[in-house]
Protein backbone atom coordinates (compact mmCIF):
# COMPACT_ATOMS: atom_id res chain seq x y z
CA UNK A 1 -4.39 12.44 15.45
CA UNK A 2 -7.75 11.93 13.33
CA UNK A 3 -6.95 7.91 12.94
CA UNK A 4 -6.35 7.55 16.65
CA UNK A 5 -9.29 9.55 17.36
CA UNK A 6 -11.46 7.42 15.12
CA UNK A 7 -9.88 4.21 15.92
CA UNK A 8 -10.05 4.70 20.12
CA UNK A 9 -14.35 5.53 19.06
CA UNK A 10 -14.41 2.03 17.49
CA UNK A 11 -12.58 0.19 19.59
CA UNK A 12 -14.79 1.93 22.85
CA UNK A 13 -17.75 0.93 21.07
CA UNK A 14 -16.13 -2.68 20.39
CA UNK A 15 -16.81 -2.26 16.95
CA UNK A 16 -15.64 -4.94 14.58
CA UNK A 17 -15.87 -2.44 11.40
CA UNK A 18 -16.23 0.86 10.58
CA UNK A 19 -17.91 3.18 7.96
CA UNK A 20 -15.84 6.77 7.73
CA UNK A 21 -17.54 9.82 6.13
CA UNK A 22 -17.38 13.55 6.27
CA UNK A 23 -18.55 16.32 4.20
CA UNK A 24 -16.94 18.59 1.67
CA UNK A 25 -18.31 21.90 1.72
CA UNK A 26 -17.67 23.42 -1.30
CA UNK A 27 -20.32 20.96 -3.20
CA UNK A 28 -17.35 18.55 -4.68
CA UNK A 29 -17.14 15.18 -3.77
CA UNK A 30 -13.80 14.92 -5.06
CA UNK A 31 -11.15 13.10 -2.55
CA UNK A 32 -8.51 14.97 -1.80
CA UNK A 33 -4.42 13.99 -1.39
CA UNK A 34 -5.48 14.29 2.43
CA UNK A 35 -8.77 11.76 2.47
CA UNK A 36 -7.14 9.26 0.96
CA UNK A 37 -4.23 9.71 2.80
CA UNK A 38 -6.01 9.16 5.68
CA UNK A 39 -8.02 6.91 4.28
CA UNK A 40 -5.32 4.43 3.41
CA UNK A 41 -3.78 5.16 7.66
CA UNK A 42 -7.25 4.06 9.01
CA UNK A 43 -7.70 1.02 6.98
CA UNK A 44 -3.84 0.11 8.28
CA UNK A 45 -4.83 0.74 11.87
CA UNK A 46 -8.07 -1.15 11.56
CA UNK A 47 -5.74 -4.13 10.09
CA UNK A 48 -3.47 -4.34 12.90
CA UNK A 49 -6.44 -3.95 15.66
CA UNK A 50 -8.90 -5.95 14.05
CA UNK A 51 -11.48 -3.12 13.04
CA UNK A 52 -11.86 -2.83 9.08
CA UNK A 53 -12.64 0.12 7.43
CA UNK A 54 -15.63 -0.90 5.38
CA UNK A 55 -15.32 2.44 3.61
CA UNK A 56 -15.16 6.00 3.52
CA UNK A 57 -17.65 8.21 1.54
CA UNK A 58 -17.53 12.21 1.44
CA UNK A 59 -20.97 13.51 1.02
CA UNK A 60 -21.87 16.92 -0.15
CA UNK A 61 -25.11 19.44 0.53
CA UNK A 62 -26.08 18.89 -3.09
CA UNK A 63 -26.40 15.08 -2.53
CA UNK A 64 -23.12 14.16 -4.19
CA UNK A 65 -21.03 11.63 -3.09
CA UNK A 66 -17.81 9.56 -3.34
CA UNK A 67 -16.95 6.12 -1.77
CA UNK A 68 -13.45 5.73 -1.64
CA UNK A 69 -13.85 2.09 -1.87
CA UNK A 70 -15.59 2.34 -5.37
CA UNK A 71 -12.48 4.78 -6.20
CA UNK A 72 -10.43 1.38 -5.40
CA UNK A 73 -8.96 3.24 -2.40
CA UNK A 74 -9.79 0.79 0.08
């Protein structure tokens, strides 16, 4: 449900790429089996609809972050 809900947002806004990010909470940026689950699901979708996922970063409140695409995820 989260890829179609971030995909029909991009495509409404006619974007041609994305940028995905959301926060972890508990202060570590660490992806988890989930994100880059999901990760790898949106960059599929994007493929076959012509939106690329550029990246996807989880940011923390302690200024920590991760890009998934430096992790070789994307």
């Amino acid at each position: 449900m989260l890829v179609l809900s971030v995909m029909k947002c991009a495509i409404l806004n006619n974007a041609a790429s994305i940028i995905v990010s959301h926060q972890h909470p508990s202060g570590d940026p660490t992806p988890s089996r989930e994100d880059i689950e999901v990760t790898k699901r949106l960059a599929e979708a994007g493929k076959i609809i012509g939106i690329e996922v550029l990246d996807h970063v989880i940011v923390t409140h302690t200024g920590k972050h991760v890009s998934l695409k430096e992790k070789g995820y994307l």
